[in-house]
Protein backbone atom coordinates (compact mmCIF):
# COMPACT_ATOMS: atom_id res chain seq x y z
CA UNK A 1 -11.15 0.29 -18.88
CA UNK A 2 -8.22 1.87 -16.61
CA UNK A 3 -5.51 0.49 -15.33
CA UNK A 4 -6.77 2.15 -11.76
CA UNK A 5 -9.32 -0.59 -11.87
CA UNK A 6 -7.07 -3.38 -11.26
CA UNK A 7 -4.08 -1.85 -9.62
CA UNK A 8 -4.20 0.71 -6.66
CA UNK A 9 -0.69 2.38 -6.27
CA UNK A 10 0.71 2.53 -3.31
CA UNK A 11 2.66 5.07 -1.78
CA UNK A 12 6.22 4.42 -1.51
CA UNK A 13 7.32 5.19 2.55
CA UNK A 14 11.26 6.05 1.79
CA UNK A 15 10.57 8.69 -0.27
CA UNK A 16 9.51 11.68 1.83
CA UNK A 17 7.10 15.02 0.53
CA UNK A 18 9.38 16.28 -2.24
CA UNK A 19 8.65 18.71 -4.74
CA UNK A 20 10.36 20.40 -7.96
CA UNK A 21 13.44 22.47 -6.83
CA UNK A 22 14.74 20.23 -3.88
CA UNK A 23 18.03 19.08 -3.50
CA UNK A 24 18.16 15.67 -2.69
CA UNK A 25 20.84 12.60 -2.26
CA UNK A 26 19.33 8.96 -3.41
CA UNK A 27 20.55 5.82 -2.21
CA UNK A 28 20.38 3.41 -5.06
CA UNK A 29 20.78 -0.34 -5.08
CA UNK A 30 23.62 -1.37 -7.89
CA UNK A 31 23.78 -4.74 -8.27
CA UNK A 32 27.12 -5.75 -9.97
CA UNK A 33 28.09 -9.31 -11.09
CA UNK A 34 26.67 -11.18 -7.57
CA UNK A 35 27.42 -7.97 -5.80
CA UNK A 36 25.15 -5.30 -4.23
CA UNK A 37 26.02 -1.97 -3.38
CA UNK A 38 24.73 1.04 -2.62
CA UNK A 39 25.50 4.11 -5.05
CA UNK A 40 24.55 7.78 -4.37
CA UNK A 41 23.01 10.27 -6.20
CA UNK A 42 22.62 14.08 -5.78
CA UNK A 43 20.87 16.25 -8.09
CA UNK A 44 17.59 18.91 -8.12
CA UNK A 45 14.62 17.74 -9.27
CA UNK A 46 13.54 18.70 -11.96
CA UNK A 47 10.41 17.35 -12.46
CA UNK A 48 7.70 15.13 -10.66
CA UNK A 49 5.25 13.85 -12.70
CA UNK A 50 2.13 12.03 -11.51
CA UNK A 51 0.34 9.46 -13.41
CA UNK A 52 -1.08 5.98 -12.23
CA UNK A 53 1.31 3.48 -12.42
CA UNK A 54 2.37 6.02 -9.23
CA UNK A 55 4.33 8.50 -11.26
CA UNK A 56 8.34 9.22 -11.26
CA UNK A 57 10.67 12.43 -10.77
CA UNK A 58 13.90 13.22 -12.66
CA UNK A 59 16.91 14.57 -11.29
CA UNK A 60 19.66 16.55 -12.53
CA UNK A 61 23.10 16.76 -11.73
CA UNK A 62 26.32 18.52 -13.50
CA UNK A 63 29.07 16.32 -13.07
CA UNK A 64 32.69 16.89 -14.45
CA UNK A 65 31.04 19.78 -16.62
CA UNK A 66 28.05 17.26 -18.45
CA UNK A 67 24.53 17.51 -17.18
CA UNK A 68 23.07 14.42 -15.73
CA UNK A 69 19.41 13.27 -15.97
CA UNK A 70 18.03 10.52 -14.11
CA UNK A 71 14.07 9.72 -13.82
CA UNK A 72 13.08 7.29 -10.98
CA UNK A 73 10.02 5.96 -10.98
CA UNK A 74 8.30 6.21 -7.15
CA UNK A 75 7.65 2.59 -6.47
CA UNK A 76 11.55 1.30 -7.89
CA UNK A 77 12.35 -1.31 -5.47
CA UNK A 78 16.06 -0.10 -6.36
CA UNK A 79 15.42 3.04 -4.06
CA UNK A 80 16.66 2.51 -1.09
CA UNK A 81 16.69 5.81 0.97
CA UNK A 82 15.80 9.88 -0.14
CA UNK A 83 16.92 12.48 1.88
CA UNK A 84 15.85 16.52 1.30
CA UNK A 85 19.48 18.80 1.43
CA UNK A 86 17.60 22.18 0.92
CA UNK A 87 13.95 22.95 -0.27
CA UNK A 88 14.52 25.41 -3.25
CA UNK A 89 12.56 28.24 -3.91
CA UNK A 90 10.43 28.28 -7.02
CA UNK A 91 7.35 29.46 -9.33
CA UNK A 92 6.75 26.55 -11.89
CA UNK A 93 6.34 23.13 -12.19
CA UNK A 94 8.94 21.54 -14.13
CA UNK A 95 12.17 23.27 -13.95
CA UNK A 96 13.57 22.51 -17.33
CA UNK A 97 15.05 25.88 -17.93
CA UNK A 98 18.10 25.00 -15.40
CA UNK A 99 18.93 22.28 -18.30
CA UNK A 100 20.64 25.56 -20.43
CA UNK A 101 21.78 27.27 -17.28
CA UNK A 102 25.73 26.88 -15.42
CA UNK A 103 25.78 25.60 -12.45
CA UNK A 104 26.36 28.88 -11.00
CA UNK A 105 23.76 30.47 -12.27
CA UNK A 106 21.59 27.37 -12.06
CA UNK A 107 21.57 27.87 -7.83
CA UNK A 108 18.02 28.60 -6.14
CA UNK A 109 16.99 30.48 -3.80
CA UNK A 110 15.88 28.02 -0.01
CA UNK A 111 12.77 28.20 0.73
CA UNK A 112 11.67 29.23 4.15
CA UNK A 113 9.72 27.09 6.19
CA UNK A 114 7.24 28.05 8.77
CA UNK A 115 10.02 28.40 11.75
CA UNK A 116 7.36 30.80 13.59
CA UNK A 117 4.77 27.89 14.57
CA UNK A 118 7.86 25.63 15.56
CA UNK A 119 9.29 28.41 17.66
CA UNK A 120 6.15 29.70 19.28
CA UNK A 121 5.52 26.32 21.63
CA UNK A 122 8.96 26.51 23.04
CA UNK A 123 9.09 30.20 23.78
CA UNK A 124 6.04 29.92 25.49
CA UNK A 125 7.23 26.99 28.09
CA UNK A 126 10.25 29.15 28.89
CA UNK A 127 7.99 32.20 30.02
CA UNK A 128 9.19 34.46 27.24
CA UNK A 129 5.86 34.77 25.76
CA UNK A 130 2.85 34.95 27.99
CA UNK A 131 -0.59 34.80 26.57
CA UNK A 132 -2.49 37.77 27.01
CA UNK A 133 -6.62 36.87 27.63
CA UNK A 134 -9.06 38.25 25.37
């Protein structure tokens, strides 16, 4: 028997393609006393691991000199908005080296998007590329 049987996860529409590497700034739902409030978080993640209950990522944070760790679990109802700051540039997985790094050193490298097929469409309408035939 697996749990996959009886429960299909479903994917969670705030939270948008990230991956390990990414800055990002979380909107979380605090509920204090018979308050709510929203309380943001910014860290890299770390990790992302997948799994079927629908998997969860961690992010990390230095703050006043202390590392941070948070794991959220990708269908919290507490989420209530992720935005990507910068797509970092990396070669593994989980990124649990950072964990013994400063937070100078600890800074990544952004990756480059594709800016060439975004460009191309626009250069073409304004007649600074013409297509040659073949």
């Amino acid at each position: 028997m697996d749990i996959r049987e009886f429960v299909e996860p479903k994917i969670n529409p705030i939270i948008p393609q990230i991956s390990p590497g990414d800055t990002v700034k979380l909107s979380l739902k605090t509920i204090e006393g018979d308050k709510e409030r929203l309380q943001h978080f910014q860290g890299m993640i770390i990790r992302i691991r997948k799994g079927v209950d629908g998997g969860s990522f961690t992010v990390r944070r230095v703050s006043y000199g202390v590392g941070v760790e948070r794991t959220f679990p990708f269908q919290s109802p507490l989420l209530q908005g992720v935005e990507v700051l910068r797509r970092g540039k990396v070669r593994r997985a989980k990124l649990y080296y950072m964990r013994r790094l400063s937070a100078k050193q600890s800074r990544l490298k952004e990756r480059r998007e594709r800016i060439a097929e975004q460009i191309m469409p626009q250069a073409e309408e304004e007649g600074l590329i013409e297509e040659e035939p073949i």
